[in-house]
N, C-alpha and C. Protein backbone atom coordinates (compact mmCIF):
# COMPACT_ATOMS: atom_id res chain seq x y z
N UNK A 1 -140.71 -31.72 -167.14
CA UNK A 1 -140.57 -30.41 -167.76
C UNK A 1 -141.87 -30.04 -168.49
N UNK A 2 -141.61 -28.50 -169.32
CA UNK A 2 -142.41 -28.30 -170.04
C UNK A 2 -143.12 -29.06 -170.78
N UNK A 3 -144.91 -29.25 -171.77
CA UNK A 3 -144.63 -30.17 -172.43
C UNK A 3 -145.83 -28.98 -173.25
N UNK A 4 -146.30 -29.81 -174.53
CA UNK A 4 -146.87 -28.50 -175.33
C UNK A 4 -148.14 -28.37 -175.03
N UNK A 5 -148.88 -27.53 -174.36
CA UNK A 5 -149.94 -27.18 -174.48
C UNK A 5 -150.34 -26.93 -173.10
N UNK A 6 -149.90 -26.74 -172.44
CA UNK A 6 -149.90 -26.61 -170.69
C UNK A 6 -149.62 -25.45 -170.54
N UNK A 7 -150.52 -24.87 -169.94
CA UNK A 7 -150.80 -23.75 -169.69
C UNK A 7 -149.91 -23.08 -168.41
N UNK A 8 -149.28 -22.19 -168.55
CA UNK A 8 -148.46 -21.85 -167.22
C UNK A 8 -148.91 -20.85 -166.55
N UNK A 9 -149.37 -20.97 -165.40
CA UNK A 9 -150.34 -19.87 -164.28
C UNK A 9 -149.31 -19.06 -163.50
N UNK A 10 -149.48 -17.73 -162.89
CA UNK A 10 -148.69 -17.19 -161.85
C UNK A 10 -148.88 -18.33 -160.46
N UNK A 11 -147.78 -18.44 -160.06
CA UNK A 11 -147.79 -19.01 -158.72
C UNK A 11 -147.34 -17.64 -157.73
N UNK A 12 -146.29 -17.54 -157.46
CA UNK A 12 -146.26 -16.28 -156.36
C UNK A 12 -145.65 -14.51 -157.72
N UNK A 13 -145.72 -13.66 -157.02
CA UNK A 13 -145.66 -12.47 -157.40
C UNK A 13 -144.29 -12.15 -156.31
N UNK A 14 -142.83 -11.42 -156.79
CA UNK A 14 -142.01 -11.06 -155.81
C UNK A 14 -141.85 -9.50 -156.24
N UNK A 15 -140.58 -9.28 -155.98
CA UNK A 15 -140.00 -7.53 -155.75
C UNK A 15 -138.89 -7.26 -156.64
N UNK A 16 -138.34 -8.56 -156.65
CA UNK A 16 -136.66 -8.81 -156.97
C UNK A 16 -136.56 -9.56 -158.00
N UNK A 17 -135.86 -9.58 -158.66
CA UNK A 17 -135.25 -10.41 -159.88
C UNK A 17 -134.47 -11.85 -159.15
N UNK A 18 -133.72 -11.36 -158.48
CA UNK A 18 -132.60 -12.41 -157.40
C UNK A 18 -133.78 -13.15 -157.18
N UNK A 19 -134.79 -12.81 -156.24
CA UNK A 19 -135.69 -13.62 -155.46
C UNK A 19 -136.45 -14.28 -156.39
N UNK A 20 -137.00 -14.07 -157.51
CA UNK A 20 -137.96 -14.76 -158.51
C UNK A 20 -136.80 -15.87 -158.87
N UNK A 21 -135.50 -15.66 -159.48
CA UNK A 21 -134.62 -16.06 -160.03
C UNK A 21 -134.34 -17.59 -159.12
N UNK A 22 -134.32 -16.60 -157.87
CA UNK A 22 -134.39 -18.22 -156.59
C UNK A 22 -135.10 -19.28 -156.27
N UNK A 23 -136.42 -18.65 -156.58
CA UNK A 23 -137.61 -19.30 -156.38
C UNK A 23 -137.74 -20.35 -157.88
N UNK A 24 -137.10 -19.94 -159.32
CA UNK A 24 -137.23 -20.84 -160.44
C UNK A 24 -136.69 -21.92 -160.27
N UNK A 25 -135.19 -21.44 -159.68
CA UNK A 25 -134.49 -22.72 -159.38
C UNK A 25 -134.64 -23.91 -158.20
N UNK A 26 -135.21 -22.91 -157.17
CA UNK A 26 -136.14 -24.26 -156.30
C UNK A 26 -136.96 -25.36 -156.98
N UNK A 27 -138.20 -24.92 -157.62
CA UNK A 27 -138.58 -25.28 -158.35
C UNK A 27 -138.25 -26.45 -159.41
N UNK A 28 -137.19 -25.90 -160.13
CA UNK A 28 -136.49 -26.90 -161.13
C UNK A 28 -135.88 -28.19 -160.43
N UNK A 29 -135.24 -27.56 -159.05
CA UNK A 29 -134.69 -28.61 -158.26
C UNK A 29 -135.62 -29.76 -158.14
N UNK A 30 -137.28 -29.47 -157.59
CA UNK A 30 -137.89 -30.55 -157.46
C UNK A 30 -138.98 -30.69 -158.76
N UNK A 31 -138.04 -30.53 -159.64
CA UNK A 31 -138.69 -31.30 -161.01
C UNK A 31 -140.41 -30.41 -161.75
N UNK A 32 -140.22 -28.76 -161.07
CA UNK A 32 -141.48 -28.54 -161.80
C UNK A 32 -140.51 -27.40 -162.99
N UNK A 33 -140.85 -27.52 -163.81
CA UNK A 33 -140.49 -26.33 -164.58
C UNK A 33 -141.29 -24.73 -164.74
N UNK A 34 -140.43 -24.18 -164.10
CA UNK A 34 -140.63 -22.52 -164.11
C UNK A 34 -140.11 -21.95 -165.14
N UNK A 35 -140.58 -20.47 -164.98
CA UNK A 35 -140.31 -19.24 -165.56
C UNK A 35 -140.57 -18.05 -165.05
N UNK A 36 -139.59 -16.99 -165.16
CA UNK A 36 -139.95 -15.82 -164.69
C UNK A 36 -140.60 -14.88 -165.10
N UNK A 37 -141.36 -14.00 -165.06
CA UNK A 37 -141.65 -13.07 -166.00
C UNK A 37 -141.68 -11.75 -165.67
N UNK A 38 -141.23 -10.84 -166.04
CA UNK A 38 -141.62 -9.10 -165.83
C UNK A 38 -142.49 -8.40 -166.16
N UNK A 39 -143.13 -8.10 -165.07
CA UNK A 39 -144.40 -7.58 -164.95
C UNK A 39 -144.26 -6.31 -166.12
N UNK A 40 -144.81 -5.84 -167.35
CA UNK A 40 -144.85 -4.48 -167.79
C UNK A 40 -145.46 -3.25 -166.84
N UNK A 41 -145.19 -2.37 -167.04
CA UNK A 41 -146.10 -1.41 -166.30
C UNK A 41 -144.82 0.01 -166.08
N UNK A 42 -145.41 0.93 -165.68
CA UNK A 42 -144.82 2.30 -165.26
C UNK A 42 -145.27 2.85 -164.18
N UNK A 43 -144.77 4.46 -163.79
CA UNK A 43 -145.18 5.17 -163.11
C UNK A 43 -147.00 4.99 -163.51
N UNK A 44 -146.83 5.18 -164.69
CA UNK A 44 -148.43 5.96 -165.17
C UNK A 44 -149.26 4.72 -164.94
N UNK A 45 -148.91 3.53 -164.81
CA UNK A 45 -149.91 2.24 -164.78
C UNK A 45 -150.03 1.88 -163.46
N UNK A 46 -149.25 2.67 -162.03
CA UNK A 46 -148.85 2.49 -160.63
C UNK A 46 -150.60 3.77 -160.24
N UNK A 47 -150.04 4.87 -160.94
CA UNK A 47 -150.99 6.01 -160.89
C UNK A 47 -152.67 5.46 -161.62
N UNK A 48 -152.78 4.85 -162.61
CA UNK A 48 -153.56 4.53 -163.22
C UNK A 48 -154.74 3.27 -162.72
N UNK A 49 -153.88 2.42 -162.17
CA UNK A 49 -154.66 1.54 -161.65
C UNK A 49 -154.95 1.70 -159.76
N UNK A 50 -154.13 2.62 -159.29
CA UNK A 50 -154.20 2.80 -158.09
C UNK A 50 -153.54 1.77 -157.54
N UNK A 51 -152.95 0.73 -157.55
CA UNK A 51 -152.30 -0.34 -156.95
C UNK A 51 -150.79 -0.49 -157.55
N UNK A 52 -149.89 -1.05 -156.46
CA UNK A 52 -148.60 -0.98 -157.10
C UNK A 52 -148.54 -2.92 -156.18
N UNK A 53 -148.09 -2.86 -157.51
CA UNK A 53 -147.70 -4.79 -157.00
C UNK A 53 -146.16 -5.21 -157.32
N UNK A 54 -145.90 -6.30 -157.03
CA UNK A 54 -144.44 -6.37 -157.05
C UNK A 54 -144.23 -6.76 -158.97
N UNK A 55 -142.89 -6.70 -159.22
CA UNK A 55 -142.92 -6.73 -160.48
C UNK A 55 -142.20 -8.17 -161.13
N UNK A 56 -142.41 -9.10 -160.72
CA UNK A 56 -141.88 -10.25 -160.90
C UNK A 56 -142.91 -11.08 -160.89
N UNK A 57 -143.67 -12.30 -161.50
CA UNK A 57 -144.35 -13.15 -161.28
C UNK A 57 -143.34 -14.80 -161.77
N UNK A 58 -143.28 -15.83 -160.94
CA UNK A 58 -143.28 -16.73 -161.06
C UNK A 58 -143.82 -17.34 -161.78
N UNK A 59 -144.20 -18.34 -162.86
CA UNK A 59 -144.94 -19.02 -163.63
C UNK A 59 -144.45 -20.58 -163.32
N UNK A 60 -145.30 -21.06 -163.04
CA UNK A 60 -145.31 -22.63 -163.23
C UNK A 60 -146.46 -23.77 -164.10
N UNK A 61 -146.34 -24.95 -164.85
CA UNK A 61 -147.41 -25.05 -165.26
C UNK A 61 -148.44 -25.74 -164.30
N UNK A 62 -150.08 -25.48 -164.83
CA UNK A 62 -151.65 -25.55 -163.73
C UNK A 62 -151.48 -26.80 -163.54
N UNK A 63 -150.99 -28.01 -163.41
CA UNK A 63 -151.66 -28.93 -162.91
C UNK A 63 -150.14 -29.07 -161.95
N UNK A 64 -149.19 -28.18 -161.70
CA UNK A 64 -148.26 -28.36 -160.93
C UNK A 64 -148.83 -26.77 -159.58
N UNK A 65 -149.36 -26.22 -159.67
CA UNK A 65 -149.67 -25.38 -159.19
C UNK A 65 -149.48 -25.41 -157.79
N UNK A 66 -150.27 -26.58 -157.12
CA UNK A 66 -150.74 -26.60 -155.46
C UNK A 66 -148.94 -26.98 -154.63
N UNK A 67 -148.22 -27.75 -155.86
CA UNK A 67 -147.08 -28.13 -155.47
C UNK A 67 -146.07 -27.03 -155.38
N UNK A 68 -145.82 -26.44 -156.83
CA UNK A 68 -145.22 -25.00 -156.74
C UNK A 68 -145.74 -24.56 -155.16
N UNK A 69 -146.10 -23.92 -155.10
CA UNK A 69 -146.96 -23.13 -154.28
C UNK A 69 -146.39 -23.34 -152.70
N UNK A 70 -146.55 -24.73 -152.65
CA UNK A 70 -145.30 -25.34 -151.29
C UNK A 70 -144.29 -25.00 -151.24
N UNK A 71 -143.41 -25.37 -152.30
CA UNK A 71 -141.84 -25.35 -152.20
C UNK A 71 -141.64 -23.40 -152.41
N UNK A 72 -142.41 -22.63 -153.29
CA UNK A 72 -142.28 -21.56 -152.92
C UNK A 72 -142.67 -21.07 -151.29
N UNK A 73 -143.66 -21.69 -150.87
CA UNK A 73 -143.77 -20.87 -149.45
C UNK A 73 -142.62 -21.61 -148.52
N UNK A 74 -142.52 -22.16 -148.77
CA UNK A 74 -141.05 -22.97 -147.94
C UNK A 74 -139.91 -21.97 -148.02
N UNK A 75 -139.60 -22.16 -149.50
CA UNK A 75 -138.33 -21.21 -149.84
C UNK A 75 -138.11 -19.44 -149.38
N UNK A 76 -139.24 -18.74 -149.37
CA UNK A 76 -139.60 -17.47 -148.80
C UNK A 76 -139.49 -17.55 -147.67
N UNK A 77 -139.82 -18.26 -146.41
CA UNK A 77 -139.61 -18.58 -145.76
C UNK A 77 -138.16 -18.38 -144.95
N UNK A 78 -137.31 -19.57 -145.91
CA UNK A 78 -135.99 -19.82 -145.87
C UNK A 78 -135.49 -18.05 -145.69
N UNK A 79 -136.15 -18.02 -146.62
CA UNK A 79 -135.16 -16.24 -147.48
C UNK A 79 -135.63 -15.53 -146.28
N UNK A 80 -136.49 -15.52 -145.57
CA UNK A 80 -136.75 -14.71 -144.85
C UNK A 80 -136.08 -15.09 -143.04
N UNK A 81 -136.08 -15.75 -143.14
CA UNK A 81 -135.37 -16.04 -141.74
C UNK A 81 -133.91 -15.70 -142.09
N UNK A 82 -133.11 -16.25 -143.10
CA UNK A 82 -131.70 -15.83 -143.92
C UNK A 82 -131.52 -14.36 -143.56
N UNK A 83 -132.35 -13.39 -144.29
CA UNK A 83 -132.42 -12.17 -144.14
C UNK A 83 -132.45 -11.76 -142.24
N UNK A 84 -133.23 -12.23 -141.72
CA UNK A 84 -133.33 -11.90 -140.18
C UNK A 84 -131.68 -11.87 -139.42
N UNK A 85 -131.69 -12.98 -139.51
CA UNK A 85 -130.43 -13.69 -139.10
C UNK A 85 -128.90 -12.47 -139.18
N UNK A 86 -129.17 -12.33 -140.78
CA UNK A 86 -128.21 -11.49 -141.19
C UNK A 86 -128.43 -9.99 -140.76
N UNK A 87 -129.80 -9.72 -140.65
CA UNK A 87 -129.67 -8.32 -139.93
C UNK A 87 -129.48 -8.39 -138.61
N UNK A 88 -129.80 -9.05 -137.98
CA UNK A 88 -128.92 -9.02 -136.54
C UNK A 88 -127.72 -9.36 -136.16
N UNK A 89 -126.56 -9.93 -137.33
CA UNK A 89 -125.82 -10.08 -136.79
C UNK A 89 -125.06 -8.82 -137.45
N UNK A 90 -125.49 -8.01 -138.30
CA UNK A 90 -124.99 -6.61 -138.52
C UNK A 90 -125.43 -5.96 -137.66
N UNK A 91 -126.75 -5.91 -137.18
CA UNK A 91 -126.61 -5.06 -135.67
C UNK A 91 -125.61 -5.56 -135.19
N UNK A 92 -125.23 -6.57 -134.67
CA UNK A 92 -124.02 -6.69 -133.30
C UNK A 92 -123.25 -6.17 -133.88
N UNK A 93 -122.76 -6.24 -135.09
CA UNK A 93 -121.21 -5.95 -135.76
C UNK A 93 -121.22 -4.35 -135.17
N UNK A 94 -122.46 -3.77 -135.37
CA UNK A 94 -122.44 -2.17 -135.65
C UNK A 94 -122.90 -1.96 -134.12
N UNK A 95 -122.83 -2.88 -133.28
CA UNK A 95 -122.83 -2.17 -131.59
C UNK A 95 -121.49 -2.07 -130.89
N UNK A 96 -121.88 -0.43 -130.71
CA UNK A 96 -120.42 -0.62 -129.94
C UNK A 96 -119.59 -1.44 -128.79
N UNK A 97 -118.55 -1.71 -129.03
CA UNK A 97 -117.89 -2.63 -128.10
C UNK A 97 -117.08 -1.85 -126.49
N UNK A 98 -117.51 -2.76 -125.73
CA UNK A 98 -117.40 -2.13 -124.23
C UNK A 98 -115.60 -2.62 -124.42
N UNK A 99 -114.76 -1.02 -123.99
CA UNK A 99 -113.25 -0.98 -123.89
C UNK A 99 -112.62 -2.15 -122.95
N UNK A 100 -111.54 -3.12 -123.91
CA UNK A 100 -110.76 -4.41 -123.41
C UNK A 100 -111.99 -5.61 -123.99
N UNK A 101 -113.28 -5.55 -124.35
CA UNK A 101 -113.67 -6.45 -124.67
C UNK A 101 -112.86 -7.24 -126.11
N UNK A 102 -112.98 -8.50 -125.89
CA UNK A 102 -112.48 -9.11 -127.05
C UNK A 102 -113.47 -9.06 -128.11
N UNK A 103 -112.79 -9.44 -129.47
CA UNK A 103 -113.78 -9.51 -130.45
C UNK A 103 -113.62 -10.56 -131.40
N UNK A 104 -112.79 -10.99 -130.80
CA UNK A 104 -112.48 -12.41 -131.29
C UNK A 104 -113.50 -13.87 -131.13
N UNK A 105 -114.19 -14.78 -131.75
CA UNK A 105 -114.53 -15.82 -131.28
C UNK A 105 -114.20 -16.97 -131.15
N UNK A 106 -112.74 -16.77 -130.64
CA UNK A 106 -111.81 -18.19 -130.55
C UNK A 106 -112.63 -18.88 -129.32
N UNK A 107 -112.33 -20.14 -129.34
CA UNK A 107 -112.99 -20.89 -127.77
C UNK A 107 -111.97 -21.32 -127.23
């Protein structure tokens, strides 16, 4: 875990609260201690700086960094094939079915 004086760096930047939230607990799982943080900012700081970035940063502490950094690209990963998966099988749900076809998947 934490210990005093260790400095905690951004490891990844997300979109979502859920997804940062996911990514802490990966993390914790393999023994690095995270934190989330919310990015401040507004319309006027989106307009102001010309760049809009996601609003979540990950924090882990620097000498855990290169490790974070794995198990997050692993886990995104995960989330992202998860997500695939699930949108295609709502496409099928939402294709229409040819009349007398079953829709059952008994074997």
């Amino acid at each position: 875990m934490a210990r005093e004086g260790v400095r905690f760096v951004n490891a990844c930047e997300v979109e979502d609260a859920l997804r940062a939230d996911h990514l802490r607990r990966a993390l914790e799982a393999a023994g690095i201690a995270g934190m989330v943080h919310q990015r401040l900012g507004g319309t006027a700081s989106a307009l102001t700086d010309g760049l809009t970035r996601p609003w979540w940063e990950v924090r882990v502490p620097e000498p855990e960094l290169g490790r974070a950094r794995a198990i997050i690209g692993a886990e995104l990963q995960a989330l992202d094939t998860f997500a695939a998966e699930d949108a295609a099988a709502a496409e099928d749900e939402a294709a229409p079915q040819e009349p007398g076809a079953s829709t059952s998947n008994s074997a």
